[in-house]
C-alpha atoms as a PDB file:
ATOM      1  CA  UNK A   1       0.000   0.000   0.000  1.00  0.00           C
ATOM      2  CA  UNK A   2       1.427   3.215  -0.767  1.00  0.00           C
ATOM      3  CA  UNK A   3       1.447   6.542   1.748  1.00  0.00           C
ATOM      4  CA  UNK A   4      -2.185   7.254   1.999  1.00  0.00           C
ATOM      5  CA  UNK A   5      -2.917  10.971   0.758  1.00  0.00           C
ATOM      6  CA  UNK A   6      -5.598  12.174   3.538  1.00  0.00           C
ATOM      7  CA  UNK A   7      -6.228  16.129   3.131  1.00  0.00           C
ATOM      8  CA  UNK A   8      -9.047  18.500   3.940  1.00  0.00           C
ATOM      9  CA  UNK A   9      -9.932  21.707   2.885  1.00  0.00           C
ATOM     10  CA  UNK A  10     -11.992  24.291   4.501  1.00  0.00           C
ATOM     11  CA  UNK A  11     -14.751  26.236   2.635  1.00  0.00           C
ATOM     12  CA  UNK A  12     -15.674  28.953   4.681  1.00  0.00           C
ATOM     13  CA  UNK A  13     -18.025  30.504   2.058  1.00  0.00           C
ATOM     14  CA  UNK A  14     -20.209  27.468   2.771  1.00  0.00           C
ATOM     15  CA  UNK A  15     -18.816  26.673   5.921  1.00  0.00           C
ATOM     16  CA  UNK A  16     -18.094  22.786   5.195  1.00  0.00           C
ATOM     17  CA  UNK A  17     -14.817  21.465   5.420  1.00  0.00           C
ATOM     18  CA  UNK A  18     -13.726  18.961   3.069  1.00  0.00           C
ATOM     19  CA  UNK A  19     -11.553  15.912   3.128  1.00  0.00           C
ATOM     20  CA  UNK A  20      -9.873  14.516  -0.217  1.00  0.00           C
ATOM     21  CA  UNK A  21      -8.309  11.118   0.041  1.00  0.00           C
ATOM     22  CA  UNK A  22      -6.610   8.092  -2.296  1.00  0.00           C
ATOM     23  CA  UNK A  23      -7.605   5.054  -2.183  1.00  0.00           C
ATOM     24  CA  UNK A  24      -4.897   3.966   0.188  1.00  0.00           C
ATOM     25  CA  UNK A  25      -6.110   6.938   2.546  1.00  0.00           C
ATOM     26  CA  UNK A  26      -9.892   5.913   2.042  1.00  0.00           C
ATOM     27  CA  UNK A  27      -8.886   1.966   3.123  1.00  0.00           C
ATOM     28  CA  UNK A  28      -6.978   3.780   6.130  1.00  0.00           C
ATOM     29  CA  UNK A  29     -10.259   6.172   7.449  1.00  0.00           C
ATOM     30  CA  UNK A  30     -12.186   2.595   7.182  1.00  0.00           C
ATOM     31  CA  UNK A  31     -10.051   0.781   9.367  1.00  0.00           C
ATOM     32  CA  UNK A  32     -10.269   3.098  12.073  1.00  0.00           C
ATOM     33  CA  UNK A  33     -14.363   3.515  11.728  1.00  0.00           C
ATOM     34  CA  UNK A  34     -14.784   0.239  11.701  1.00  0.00           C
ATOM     35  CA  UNK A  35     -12.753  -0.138  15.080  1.00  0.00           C
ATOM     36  CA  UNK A  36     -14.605   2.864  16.607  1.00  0.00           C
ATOM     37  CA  UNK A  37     -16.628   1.542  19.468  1.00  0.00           C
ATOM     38  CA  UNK A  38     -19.213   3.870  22.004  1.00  0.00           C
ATOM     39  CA  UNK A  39     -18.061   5.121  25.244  1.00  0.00           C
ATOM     40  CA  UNK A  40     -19.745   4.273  28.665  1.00  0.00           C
ATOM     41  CA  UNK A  41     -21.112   8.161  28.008  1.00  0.00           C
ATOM     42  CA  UNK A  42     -22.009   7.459  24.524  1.00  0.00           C
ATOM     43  CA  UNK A  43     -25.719   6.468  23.693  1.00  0.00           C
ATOM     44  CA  UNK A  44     -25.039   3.153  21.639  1.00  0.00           C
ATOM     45  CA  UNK A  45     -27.665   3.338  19.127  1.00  0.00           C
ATOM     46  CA  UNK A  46     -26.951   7.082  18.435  1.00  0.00           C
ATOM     47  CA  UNK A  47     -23.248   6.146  18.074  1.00  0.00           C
ATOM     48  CA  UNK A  48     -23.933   3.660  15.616  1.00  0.00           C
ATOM     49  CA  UNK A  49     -26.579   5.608  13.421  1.00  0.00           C
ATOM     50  CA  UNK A  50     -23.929   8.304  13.162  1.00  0.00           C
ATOM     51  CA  UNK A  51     -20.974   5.396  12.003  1.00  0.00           C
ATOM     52  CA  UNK A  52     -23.185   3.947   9.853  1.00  0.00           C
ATOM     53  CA  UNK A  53     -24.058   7.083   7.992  1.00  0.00           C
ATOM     54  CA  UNK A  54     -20.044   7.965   7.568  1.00  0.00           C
ATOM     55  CA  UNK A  55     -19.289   4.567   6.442  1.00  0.00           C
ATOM     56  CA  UNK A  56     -21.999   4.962   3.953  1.00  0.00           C
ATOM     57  CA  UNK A  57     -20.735   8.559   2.877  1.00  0.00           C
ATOM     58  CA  UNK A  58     -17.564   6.990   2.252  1.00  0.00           C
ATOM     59  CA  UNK A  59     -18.373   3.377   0.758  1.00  0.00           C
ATOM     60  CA  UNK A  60     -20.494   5.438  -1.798  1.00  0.00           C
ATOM     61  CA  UNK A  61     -17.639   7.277  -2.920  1.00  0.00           C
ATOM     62  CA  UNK A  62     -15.585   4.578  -3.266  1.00  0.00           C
ATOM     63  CA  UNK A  63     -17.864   2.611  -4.848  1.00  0.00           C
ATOM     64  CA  UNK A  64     -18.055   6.015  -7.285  1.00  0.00           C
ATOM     65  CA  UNK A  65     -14.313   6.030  -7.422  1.00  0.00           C
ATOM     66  CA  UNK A  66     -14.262   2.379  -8.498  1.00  0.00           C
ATOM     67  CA  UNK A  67     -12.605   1.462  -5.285  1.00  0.00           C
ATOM     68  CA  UNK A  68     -14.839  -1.054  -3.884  1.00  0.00           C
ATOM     69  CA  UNK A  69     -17.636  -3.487  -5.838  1.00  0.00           C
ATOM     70  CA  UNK A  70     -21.149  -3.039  -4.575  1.00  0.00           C
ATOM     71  CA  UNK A  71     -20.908  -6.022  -2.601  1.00  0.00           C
ATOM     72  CA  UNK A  72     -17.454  -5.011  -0.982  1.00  0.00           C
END
């Protein structure tokens, strides 16, 4: 795997910030969400509604970027 490129890039005209990555930097980000587990403070199924709709963010764009198949 080569160094992952992992950037983002504020917009303060629209006030979003916004990350570019490779492939190798989009495999990296993936690894770590799908380690992230809730804290005793966290609400569990809050937690995971918000990790599964940041996985999906980013498994679409793969999927987009011809990164991943549909089925993985």
């Amino acid at each position: 795997m080569s160094e992952p490129y992992i950037k983002s890039i504020p917009h303060e005209e629209d006030g979003k910030l916004h990350f570019v990555v490779d492939q190798a930097g989009y495999e990296m980000f993936m690894r770590l969400v799908s380690r992230a587990v809730p804290t005793k403070a966290d609400n569990p199924a809050n937690f995971n509604a918000i990790k599964d709709r940041i996985s999906g963010a980013f498994l679409t764009g793969a999927i987009l970027m011809g990164w991943r198949g549909k089925r993985g």
